[in-house]
Protein backbone atom coordinates (compact mmCIF):
# COMPACT_ATOMS: atom_id res chain seq x y z
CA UNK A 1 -1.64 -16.55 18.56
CA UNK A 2 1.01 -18.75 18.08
CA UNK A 3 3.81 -19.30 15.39
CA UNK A 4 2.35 -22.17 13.73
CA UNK A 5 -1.21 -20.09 13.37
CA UNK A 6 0.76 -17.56 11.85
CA UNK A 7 2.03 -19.48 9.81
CA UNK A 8 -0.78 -21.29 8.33
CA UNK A 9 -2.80 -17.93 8.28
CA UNK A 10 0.35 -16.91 5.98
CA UNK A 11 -0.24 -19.84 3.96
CA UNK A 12 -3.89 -19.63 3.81
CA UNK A 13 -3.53 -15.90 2.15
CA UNK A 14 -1.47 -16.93 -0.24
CA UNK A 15 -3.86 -19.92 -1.69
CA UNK A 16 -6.84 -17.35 -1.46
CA UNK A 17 -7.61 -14.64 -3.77
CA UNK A 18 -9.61 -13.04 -1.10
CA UNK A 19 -7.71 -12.95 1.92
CA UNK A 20 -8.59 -10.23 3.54
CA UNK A 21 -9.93 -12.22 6.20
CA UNK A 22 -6.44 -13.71 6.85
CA UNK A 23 -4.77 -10.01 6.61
CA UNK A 24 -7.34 -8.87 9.31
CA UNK A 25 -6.37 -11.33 11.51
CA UNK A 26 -2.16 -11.06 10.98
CA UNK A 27 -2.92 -7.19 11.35
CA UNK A 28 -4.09 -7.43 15.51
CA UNK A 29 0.01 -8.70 15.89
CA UNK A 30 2.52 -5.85 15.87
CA UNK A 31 5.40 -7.57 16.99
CA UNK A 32 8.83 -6.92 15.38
CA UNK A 33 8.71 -10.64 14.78
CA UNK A 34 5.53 -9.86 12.42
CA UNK A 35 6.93 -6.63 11.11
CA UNK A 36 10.36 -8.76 10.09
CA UNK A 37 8.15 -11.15 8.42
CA UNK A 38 6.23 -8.64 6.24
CA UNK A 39 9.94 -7.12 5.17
CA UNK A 40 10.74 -10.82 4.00
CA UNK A 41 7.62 -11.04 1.94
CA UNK A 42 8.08 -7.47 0.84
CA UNK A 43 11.48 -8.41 -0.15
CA UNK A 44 10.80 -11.72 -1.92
CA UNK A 45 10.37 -12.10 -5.60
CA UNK A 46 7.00 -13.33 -5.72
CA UNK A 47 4.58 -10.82 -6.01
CA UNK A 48 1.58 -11.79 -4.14
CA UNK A 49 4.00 -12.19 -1.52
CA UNK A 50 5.13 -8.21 -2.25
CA UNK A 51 1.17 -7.52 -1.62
CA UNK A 52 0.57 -9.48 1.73
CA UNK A 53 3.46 -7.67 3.13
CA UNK A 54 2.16 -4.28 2.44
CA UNK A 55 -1.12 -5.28 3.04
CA UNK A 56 -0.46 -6.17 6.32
CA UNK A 57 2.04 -3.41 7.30
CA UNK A 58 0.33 -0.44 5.60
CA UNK A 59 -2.45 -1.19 8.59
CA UNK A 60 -0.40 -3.20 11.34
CA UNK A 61 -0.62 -1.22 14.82
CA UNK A 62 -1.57 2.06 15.98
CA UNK A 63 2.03 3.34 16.01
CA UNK A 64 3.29 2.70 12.41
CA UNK A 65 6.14 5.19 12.92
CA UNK A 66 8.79 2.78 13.93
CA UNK A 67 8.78 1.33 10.45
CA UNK A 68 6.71 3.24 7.87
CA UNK A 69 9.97 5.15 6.17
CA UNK A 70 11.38 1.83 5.62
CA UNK A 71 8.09 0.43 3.82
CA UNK A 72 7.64 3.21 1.87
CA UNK A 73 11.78 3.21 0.90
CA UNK A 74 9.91 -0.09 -0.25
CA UNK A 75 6.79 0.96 -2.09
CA UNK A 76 8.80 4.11 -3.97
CA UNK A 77 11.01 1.81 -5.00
CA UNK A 78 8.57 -0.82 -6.54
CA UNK A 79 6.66 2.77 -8.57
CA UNK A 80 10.54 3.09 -10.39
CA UNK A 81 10.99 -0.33 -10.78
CA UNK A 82 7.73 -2.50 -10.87
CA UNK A 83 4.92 -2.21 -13.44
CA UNK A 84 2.79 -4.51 -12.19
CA UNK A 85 -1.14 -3.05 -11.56
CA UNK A 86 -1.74 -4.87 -8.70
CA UNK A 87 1.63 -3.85 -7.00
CA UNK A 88 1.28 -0.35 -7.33
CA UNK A 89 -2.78 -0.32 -6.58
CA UNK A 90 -1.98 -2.32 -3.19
CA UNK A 91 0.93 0.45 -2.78
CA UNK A 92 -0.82 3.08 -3.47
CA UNK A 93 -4.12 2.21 -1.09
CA UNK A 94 -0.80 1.77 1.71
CA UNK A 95 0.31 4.84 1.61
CA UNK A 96 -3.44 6.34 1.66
CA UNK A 97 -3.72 4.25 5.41
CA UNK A 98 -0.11 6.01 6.13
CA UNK A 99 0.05 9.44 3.92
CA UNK A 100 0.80 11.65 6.87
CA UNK A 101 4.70 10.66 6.37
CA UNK A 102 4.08 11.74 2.75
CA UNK A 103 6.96 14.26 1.97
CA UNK A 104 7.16 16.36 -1.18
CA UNK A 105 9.27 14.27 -3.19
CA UNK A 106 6.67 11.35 -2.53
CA UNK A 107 4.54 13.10 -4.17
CA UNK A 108 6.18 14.25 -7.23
CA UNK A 109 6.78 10.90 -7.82
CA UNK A 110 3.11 9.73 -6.87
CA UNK A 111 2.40 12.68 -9.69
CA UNK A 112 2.98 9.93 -12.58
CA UNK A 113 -0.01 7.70 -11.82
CA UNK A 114 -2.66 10.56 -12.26
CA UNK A 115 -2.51 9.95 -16.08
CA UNK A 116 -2.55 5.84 -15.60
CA UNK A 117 -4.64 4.10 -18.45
CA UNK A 118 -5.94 1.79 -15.50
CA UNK A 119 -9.11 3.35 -13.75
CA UNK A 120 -7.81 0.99 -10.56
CA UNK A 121 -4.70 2.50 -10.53
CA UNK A 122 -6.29 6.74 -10.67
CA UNK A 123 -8.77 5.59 -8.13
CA UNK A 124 -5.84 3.93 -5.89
CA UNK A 125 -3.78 7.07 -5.98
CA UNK A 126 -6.52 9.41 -5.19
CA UNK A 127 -7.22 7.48 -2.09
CA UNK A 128 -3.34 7.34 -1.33
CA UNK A 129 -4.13 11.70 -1.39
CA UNK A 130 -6.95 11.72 0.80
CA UNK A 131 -6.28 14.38 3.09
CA UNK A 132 -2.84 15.52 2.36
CA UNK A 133 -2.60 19.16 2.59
CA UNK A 134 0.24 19.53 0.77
CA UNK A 135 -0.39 21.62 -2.90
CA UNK A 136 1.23 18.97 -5.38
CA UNK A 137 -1.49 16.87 -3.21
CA UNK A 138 -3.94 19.19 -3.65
CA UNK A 139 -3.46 19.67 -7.62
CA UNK A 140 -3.62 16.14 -8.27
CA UNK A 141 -6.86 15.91 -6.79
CA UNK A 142 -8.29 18.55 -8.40
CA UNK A 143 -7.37 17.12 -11.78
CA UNK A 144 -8.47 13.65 -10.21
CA UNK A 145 -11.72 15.22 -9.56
CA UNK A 146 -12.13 15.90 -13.57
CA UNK A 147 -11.58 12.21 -14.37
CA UNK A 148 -13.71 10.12 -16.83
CA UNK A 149 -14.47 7.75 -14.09
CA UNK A 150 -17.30 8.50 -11.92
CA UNK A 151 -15.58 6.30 -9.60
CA UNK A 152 -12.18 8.54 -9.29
CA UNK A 153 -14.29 11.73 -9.35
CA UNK A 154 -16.23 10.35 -6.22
């Protein structure tokens, strides 16, 4: 694939409240051209733009290593600074595709969404814990597991 279908596959995201078809397609490219790009929409200040980025990073590649501190430097920084639903559900369903770089103080910070009035938001973070065999980890899903949501509990 070329520049220019990046591009408009870029462009054609944006427009489209349903582009996962678009992300699946920027995803087969892990090149650190693509990677840079994703960092520029991470770093703009539109927010769909925020999302794309993650979206395609949290899943770009079998070897996420070379770059996953730096998007989740990214991500941890939106939780303490963003309040936007969206932001933090998209976020939050990244780190569940990447959680085996979760460290303890990821978590303690992840610890402030199991109480989140939005049912997206509890259901987002439990998927972000999927797994992690950590105790905070472990805690949370056991409270997550009590939740008025059938949803979360599943």
């Amino acid at each position: 694939m070329n520049t220019l279908e990046t591009i408009k596959l870029f462009e054609k995201a944006y427009k489209d409240n349903n582009y996962w078809n678009q992300i699946f397609q920027l995803r087969k490219f892990t090149t650190q051209e693509m990677i840079s790009e994703c960092f520029l929409l991470i770093d703009s200040d539109d927010l769909k733009s925020k999302q794309i980025g993650i979206d395609i990073l949290s899943q770009l590649g079998s070897n996420r290593k070379s770059f996953i501190h730096k998007m989740f430097d990214k991500i941890f920084y939106f939780f303490e600074t963003f309040n936007n639903e969206n932001l933090i559900f998209t976020s939050l369903f990244a780190i569940g595709h990447n959680n085996e770089y979760l460290k303890i103080k990821h978590l303690k910070i992840l610890e402030k969404f199991k109480n989140s009035k939005s049912t997206d938001v509890r259901y987002a973070l439990t998927f972000s814990l999927l797994g992690v065999e950590k105790k905070i980890a472990i805690d949370m899903l056991i409270e997550l597991a009590q939740d008025k949501s059938s949803k979360i509990r599943d």
